[in-house]
PDB file of N, CA and C in Angstrom:
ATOM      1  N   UNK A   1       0.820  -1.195   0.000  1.00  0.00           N
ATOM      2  CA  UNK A   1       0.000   0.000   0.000  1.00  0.00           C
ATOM      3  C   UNK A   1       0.869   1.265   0.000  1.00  0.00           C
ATOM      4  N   UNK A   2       1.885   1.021   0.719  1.00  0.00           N
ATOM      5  CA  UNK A   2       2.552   2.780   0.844  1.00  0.00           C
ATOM      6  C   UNK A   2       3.203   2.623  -0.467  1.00  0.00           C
ATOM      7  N   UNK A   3       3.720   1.235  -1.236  1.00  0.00           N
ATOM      8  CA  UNK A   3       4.149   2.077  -2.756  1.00  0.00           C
ATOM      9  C   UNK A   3       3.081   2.256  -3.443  1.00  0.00           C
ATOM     10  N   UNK A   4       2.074   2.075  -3.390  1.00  0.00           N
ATOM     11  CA  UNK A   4       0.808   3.061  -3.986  1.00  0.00           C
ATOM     12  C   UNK A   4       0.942   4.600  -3.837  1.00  0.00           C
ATOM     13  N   UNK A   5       0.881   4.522  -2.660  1.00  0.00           N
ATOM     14  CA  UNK A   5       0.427   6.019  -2.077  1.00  0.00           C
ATOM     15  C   UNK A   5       1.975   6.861  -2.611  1.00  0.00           C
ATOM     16  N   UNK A   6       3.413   6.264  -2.615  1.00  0.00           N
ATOM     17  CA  UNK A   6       4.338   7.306  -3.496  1.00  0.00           C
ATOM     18  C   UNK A   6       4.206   7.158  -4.427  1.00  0.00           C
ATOM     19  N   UNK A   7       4.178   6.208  -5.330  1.00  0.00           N
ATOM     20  CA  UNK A   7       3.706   6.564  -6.188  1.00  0.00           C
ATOM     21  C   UNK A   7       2.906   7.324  -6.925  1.00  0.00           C
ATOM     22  N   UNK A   8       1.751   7.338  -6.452  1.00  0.00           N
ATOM     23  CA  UNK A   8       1.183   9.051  -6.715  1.00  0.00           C
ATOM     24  C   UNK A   8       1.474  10.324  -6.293  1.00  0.00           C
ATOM     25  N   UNK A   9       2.213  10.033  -5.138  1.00  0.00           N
ATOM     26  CA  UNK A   9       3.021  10.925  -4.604  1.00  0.00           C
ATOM     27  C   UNK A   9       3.782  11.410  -5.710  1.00  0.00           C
ATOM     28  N   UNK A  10       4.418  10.808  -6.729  1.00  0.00           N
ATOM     29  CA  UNK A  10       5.064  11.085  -7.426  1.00  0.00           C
ATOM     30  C   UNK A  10       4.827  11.397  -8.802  1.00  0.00           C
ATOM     31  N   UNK A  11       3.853  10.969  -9.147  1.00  0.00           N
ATOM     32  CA  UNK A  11       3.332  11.663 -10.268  1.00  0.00           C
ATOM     33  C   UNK A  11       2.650  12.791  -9.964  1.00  0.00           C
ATOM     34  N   UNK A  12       1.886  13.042  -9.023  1.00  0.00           N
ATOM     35  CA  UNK A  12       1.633  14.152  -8.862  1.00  0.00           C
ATOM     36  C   UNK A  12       2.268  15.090  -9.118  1.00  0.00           C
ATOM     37  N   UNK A  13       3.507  14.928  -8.428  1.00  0.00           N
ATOM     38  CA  UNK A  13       4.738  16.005  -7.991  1.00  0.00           C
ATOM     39  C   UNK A  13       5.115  16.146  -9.532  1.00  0.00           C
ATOM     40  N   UNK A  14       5.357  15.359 -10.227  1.00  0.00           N
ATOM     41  CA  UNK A  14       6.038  15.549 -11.802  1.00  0.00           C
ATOM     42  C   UNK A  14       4.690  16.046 -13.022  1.00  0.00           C
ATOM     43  N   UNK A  15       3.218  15.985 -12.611  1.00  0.00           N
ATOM     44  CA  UNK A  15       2.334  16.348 -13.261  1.00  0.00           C
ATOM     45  C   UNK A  15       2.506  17.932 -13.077  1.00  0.00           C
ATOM     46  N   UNK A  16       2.460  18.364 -11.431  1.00  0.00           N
ATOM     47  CA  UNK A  16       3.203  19.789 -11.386  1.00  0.00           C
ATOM     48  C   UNK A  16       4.090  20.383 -11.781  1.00  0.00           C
ATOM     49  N   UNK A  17       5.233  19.797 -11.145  1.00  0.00           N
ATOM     50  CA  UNK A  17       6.856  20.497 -12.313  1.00  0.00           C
ATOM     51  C   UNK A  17       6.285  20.793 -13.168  1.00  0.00           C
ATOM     52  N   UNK A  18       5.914  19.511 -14.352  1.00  0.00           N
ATOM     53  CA  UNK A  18       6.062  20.133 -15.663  1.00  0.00           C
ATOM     54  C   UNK A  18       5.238  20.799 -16.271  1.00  0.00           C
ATOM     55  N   UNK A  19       3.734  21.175 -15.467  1.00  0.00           N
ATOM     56  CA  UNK A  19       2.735  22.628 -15.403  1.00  0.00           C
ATOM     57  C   UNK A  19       3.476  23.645 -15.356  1.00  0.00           C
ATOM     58  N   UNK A  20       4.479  23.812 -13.750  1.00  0.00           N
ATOM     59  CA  UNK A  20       4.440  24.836 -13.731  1.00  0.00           C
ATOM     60  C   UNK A  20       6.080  25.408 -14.844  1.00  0.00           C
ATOM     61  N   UNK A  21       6.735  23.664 -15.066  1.00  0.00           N
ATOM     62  CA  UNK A  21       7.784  24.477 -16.762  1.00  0.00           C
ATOM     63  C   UNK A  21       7.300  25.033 -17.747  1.00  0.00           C
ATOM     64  N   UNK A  22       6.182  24.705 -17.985  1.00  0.00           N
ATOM     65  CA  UNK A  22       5.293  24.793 -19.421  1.00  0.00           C
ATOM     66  C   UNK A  22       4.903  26.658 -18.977  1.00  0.00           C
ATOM     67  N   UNK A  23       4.397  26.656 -17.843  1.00  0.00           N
ATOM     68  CA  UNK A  23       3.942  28.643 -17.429  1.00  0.00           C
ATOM     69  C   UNK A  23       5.041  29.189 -16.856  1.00  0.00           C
ATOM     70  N   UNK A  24       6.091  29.444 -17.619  1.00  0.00           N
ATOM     71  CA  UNK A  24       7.474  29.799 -16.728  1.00  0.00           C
ATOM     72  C   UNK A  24       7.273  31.586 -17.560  1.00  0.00           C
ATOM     73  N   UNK A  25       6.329  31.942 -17.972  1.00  0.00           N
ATOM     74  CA  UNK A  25       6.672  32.990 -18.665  1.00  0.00           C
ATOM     75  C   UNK A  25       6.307  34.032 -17.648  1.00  0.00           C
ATOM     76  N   UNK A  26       6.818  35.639 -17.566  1.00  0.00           N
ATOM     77  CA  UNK A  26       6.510  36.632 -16.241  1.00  0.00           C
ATOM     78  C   UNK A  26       5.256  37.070 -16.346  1.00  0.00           C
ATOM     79  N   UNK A  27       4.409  37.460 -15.237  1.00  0.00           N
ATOM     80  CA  UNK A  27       3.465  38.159 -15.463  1.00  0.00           C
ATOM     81  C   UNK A  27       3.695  39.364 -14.791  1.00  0.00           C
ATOM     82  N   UNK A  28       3.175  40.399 -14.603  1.00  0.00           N
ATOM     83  CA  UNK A  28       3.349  41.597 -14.216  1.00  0.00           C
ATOM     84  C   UNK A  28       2.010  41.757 -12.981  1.00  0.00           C
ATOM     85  N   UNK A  29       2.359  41.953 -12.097  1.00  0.00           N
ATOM     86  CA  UNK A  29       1.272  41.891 -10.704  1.00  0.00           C
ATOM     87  C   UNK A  29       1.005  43.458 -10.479  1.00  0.00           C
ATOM     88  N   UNK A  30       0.272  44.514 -10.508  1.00  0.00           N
ATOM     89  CA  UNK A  30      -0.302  45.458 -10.204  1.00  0.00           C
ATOM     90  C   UNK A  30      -0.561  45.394  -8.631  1.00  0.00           C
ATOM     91  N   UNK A  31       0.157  46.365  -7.849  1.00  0.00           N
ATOM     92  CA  UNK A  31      -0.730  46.919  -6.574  1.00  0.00           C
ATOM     93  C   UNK A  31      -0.496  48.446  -6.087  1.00  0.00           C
ATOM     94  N   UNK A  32      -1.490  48.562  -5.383  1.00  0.00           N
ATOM     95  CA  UNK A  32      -1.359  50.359  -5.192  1.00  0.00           C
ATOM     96  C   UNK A  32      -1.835  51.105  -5.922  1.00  0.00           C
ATOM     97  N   UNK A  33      -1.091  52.514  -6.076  1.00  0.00           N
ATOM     98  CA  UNK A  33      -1.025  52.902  -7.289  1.00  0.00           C
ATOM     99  C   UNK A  33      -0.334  52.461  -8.306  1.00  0.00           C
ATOM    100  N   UNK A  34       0.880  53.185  -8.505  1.00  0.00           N
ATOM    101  CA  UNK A  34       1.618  52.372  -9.763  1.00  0.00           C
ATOM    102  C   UNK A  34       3.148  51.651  -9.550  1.00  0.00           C
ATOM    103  N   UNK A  35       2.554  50.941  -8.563  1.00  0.00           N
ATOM    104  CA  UNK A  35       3.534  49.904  -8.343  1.00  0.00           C
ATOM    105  C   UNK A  35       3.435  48.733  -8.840  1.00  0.00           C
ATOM    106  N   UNK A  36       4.422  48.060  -9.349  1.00  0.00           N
ATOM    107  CA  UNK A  36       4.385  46.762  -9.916  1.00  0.00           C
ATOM    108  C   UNK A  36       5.621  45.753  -9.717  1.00  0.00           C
ATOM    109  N   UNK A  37       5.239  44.641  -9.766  1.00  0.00           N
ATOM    110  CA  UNK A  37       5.852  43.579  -9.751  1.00  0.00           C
ATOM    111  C   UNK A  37       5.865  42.347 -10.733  1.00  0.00           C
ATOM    112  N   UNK A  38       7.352  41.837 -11.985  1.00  0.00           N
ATOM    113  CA  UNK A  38       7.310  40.465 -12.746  1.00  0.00           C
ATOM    114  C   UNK A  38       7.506  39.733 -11.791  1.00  0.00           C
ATOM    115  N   UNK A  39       6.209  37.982 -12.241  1.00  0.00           N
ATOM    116  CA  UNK A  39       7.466  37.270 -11.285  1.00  0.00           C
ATOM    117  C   UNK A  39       6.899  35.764 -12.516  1.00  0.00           C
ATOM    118  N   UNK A  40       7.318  35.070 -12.669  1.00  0.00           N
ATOM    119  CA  UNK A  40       6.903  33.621 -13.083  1.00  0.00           C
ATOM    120  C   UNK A  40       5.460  33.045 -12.789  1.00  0.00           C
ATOM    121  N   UNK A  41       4.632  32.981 -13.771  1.00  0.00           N
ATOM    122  CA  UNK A  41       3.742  32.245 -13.154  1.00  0.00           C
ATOM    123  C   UNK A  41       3.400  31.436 -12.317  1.00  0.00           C
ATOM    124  N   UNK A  42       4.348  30.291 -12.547  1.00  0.00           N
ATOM    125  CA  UNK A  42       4.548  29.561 -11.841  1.00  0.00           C
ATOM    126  C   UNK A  42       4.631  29.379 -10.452  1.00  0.00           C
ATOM    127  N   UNK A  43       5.210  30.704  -9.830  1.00  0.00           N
ATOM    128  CA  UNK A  43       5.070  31.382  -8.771  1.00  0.00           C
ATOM    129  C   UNK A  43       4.157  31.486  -7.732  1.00  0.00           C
ATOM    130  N   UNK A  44       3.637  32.257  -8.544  1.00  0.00           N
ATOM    131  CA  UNK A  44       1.920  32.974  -8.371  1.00  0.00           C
ATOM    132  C   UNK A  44       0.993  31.478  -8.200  1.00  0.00           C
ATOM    133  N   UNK A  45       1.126  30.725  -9.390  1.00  0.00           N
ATOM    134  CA  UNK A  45      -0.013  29.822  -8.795  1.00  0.00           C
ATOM    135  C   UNK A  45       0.712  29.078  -7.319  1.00  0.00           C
ATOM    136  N   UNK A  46       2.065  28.877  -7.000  1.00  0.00           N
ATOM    137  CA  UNK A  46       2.146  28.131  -5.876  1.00  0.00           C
ATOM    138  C   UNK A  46       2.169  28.842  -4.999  1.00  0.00           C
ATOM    139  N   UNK A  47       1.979  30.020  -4.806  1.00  0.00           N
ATOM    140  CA  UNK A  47       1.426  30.687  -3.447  1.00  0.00           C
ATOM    141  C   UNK A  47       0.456  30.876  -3.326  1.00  0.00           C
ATOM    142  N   UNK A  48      -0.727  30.574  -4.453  1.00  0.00           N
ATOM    143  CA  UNK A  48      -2.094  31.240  -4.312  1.00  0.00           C
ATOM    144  C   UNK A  48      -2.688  29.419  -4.391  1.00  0.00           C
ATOM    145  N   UNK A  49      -2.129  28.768  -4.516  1.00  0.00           N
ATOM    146  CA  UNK A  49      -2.298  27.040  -4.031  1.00  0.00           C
ATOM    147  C   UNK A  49      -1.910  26.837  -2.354  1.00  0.00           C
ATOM    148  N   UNK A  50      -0.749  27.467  -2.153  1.00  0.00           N
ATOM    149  CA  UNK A  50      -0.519  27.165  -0.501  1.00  0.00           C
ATOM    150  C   UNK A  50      -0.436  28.243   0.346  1.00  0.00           C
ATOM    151  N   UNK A  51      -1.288  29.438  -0.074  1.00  0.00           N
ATOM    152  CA  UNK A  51      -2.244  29.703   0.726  1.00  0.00           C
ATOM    153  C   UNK A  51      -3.917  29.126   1.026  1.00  0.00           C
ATOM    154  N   UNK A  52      -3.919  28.454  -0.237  1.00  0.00           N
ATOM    155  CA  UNK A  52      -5.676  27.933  -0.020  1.00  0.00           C
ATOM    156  C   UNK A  52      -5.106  26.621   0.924  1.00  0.00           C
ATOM    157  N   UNK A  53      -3.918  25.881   0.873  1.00  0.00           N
ATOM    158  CA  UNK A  53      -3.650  25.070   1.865  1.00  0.00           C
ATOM    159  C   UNK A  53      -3.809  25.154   3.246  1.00  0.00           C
ATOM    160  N   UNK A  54      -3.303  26.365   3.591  1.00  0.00           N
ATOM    161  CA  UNK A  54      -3.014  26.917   4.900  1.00  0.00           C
ATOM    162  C   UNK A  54      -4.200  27.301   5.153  1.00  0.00           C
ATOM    163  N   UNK A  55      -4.628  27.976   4.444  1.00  0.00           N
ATOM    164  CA  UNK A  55      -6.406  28.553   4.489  1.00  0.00           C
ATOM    165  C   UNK A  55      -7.126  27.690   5.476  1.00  0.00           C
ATOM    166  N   UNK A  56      -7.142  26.027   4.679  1.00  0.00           N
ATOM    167  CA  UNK A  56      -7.684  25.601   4.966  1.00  0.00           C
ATOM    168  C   UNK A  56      -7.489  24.739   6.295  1.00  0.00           C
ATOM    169  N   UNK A  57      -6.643  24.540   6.082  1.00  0.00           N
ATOM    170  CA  UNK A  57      -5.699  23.660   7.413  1.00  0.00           C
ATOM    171  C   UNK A  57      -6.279  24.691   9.134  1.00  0.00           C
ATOM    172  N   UNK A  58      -5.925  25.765   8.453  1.00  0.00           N
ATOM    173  CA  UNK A  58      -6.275  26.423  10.131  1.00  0.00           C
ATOM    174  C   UNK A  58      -7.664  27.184  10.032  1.00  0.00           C
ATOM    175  N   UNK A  59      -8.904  26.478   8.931  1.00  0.00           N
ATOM    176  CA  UNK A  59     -10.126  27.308   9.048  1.00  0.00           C
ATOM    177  C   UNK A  59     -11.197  26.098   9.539  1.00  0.00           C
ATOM    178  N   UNK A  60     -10.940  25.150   9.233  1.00  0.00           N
ATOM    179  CA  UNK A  60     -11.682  24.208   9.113  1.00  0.00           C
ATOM    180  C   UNK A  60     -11.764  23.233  10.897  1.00  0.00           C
ATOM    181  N   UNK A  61     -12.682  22.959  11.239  1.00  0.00           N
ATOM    182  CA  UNK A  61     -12.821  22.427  13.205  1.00  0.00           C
ATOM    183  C   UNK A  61     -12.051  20.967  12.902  1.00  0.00           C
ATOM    184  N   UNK A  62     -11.541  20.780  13.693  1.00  0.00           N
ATOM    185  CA  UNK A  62     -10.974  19.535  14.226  1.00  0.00           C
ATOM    186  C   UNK A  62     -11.833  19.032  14.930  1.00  0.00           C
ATOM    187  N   UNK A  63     -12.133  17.543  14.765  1.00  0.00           N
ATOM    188  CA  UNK A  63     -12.452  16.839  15.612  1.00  0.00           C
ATOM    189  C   UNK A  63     -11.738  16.351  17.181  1.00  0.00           C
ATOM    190  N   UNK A  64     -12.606  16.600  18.184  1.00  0.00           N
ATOM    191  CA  UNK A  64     -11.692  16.202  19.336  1.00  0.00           C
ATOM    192  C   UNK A  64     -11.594  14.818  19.341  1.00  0.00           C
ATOM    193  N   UNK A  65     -10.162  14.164  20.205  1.00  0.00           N
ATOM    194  CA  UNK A  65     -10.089  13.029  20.162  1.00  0.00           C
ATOM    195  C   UNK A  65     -10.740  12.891  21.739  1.00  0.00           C
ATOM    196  N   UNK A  66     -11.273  10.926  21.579  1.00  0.00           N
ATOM    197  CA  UNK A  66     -12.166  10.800  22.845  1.00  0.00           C
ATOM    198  C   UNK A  66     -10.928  10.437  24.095  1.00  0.00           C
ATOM    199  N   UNK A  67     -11.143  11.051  24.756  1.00  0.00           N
ATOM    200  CA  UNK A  67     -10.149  10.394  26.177  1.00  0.00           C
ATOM    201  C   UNK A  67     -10.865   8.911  26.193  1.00  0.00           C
ATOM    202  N   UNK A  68      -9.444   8.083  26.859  1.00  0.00           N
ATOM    203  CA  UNK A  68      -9.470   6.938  27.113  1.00  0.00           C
ATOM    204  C   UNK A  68      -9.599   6.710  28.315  1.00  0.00           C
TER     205      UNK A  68
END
């Protein structure tokens, strides 16, 4: 079972890389007035992916565990 589970572990991980090789081109980010920032797409989507991670990780209730 756990070489299942790397295994997708691992394609996953290589379905990404080569997303985010394929969007390696800059985009230009607007804030403020006329301030700006290039950065890689690629970038941008993995912070705006692990923030919805984190998002979620600390928005969502935990279940309590039962004392024994």
């Amino acid at each position: 079972m756990q070489v299942i589970i790397w295994s997708l572990r691992l394609i996953i991980f290589f379905l990404f890389a080569s997303f985010s090789a394929m969007n390696s081109e800059n985009i230009t980010l607007y804030y403020f007035e006329d301030r700006s920032i290039e950065i890689p797409l690629s970038v941008v989507l993995l912070v705006f992916f692990a923030l919805g991670v984190f998002l979620t990780i600390f928005t969502t209730s935990r279940c309590p565990t039962a004392e024994r």
